[in-house]
Protein backbone atom coordinates (compact mmCIF):
# COMPACT_ATOMS: atom_id res chain seq x y z
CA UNK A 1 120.20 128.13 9.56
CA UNK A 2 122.07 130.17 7.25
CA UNK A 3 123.34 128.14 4.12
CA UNK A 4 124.07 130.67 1.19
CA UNK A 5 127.35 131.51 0.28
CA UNK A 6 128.50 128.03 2.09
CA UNK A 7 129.81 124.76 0.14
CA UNK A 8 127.45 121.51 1.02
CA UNK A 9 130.88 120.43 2.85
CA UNK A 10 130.76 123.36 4.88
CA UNK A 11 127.52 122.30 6.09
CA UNK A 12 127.10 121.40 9.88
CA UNK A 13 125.34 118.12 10.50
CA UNK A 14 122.40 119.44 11.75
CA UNK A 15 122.05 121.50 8.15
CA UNK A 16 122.85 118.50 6.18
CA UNK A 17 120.13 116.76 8.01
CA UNK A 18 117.67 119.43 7.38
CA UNK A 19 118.26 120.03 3.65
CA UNK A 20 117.78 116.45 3.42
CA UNK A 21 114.26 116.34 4.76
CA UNK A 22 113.33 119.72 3.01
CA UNK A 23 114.27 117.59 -0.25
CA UNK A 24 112.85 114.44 0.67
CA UNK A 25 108.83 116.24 1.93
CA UNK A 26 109.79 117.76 -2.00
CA UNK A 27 109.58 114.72 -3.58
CA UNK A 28 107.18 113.04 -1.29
CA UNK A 29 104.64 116.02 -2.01
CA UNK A 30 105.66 115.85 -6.00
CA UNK A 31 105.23 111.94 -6.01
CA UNK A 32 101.81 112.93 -4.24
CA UNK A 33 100.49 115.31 -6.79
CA UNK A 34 101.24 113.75 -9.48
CA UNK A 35 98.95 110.66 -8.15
CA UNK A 36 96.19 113.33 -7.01
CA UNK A 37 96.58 114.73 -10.79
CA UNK A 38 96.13 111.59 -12.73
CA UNK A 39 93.05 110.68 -10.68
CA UNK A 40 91.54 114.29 -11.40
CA UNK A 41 92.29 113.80 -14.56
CA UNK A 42 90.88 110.42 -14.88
CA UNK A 43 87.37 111.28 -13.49
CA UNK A 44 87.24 114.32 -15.25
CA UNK A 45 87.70 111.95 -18.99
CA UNK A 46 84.63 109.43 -17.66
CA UNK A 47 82.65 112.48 -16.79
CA UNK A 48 83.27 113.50 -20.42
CA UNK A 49 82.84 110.01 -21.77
CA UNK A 50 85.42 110.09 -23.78
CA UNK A 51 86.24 106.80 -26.19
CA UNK A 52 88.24 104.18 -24.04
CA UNK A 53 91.09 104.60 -26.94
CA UNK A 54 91.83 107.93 -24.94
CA UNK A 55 91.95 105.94 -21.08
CA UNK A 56 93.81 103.38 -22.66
CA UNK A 57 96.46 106.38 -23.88
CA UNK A 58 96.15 107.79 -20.23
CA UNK A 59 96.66 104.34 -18.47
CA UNK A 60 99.80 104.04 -20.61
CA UNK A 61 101.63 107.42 -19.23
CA UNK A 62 100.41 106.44 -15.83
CA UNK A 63 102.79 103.46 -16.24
CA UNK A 64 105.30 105.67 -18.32
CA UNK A 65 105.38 107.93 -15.22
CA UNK A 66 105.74 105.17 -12.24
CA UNK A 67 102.16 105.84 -11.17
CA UNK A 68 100.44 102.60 -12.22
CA UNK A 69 102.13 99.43 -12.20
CA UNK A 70 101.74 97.29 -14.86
CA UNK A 71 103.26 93.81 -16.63
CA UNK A 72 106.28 94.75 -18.78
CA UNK A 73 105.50 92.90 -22.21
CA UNK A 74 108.08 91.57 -24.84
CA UNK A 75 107.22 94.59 -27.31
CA UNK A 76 107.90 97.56 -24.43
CA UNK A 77 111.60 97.25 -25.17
CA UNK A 78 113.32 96.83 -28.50
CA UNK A 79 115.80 93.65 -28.31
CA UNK A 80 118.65 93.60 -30.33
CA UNK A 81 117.01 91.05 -32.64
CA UNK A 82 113.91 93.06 -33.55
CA UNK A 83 116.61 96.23 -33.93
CA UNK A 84 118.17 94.83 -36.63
CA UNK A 85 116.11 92.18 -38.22
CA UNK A 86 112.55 93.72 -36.94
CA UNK A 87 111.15 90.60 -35.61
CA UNK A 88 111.85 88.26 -32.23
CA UNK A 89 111.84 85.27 -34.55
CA UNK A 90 114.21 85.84 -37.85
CA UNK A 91 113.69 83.70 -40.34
CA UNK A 92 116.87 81.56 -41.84
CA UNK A 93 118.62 83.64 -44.12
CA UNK A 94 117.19 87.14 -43.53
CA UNK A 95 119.25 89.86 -44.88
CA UNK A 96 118.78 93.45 -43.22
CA UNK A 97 120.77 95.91 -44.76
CA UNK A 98 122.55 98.45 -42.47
CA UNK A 99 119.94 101.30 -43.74
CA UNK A 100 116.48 99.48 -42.79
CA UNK A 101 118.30 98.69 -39.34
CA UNK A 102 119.97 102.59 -38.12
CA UNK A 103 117.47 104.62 -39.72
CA UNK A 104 114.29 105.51 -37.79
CA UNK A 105 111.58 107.70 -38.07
CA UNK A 106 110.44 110.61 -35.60
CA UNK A 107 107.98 107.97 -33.68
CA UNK A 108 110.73 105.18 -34.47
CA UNK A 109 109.21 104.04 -37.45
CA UNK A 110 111.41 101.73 -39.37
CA UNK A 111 112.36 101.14 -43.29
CA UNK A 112 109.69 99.60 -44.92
CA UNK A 113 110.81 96.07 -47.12
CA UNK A 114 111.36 97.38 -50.71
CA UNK A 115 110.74 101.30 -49.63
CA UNK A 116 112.99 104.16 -51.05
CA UNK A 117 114.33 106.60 -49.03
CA UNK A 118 112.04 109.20 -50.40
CA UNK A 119 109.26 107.32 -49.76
CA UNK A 120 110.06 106.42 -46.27
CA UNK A 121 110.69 110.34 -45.42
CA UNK A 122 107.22 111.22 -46.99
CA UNK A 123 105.86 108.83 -45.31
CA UNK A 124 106.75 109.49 -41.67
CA UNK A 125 108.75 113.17 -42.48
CA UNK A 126 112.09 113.73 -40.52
CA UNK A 127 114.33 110.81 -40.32
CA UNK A 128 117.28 110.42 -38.23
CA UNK A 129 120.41 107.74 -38.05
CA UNK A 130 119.63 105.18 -33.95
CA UNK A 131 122.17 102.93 -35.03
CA UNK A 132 125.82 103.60 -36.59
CA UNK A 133 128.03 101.03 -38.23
CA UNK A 134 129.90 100.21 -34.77
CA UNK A 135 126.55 100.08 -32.84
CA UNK A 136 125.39 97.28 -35.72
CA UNK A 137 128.59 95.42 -35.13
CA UNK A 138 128.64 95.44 -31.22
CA UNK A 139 124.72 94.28 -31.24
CA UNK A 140 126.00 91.70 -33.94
CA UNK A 141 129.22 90.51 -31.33
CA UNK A 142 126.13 90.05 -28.43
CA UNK A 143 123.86 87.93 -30.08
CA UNK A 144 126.60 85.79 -31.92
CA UNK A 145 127.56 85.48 -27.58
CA UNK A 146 123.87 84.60 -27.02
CA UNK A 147 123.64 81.86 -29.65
CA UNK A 148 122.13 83.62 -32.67
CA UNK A 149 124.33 82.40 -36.06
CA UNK A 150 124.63 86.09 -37.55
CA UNK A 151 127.25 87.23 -40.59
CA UNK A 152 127.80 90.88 -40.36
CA UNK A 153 128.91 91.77 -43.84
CA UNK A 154 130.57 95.61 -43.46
CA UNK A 155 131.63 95.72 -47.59
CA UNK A 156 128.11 95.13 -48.42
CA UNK A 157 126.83 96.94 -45.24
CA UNK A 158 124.02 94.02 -44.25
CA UNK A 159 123.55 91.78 -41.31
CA UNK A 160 122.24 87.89 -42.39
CA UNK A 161 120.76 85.78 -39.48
CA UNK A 162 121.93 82.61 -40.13
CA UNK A 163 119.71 80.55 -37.47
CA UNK A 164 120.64 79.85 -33.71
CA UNK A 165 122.79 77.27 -31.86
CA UNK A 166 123.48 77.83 -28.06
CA UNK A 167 124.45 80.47 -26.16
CA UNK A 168 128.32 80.63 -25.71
CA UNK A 169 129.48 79.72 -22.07
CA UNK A 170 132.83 79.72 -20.99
């Protein structure tokens, strides 16, 4: 079978067919070592006895990586509620200025309440811009459409939960 120099479309069927299990014993293999890795890997940290701080870290980028399964929890993904306001559960009349929500640390870190700028970037170093004003009002737009009573103020460049209703339905 003689493929270089030939477009994919060029391909005969009995080519295609073979590329495709040539890349599909890849992955297979590649899904396989990675499995045999973690394991080796494993045993060789409770030979070692390390603390169970480090299997818990390992046990994490086994589910990171599709190897383990595990229970998604509430605090794996960041809602559009705890982006801007920092919590599930605003309280009434929360303001969260457009800084404390777009800017995020290195590790994701957020503003502190009351922190300065300069404190924030000695604190966790390089700091970098998630959210931009448009991104703020769009995640505004979606929970106003999922019930949350929020005033986006641009002028003043904050975002005020107001408290929650019911989710529009039309």
């Amino acid at each position: 079978m003689k493929t270089t120099n030939k477009k994919y479309s060029e391909w005969t069927a009995e080519e295609k067919a073979a590329y495709k299990a040539k890349r599909e014993a890849y992955w297979k293999k590649r899904d396989e070592d990675l499995v045999n890795n973690f394991a080796n890997l494993t045993k060789e940290l409770e030979s070692l006895k390390v603390p169970q701080k480090v299997l818990d870290l390992l046990s994490a980028c086994k589910k990171g990586s599709g190897v383990e399964k595990g229970a998604k929890s509430a605090s794996d993904r960041e809602t559009y509620l705890t982006a801007i306001f920092g919590s599930e559960t605003p309280t009434k009349g929360q303001v969260a200025s457009y800084l404390a929500i777009g800017l995020r640390g290195p590790n994701g870190e957020r503003l502190n309440a009351n922190e300065t700028m300069g404190q924030f970037i000695s604190r966790v170093g390089d700091a970098n811009y998630k959210y931009d004003a448009n991104t703020i009002s769009s995640m505004v737009w979606y929970l106003k459409r999922r019930g949350h009573q929020v005033a986006n103020d641009r002028n003043a460049a904050t975002v005020t939960y107001i408290g929650f209703t019911a989710p529009v339905t039309e």
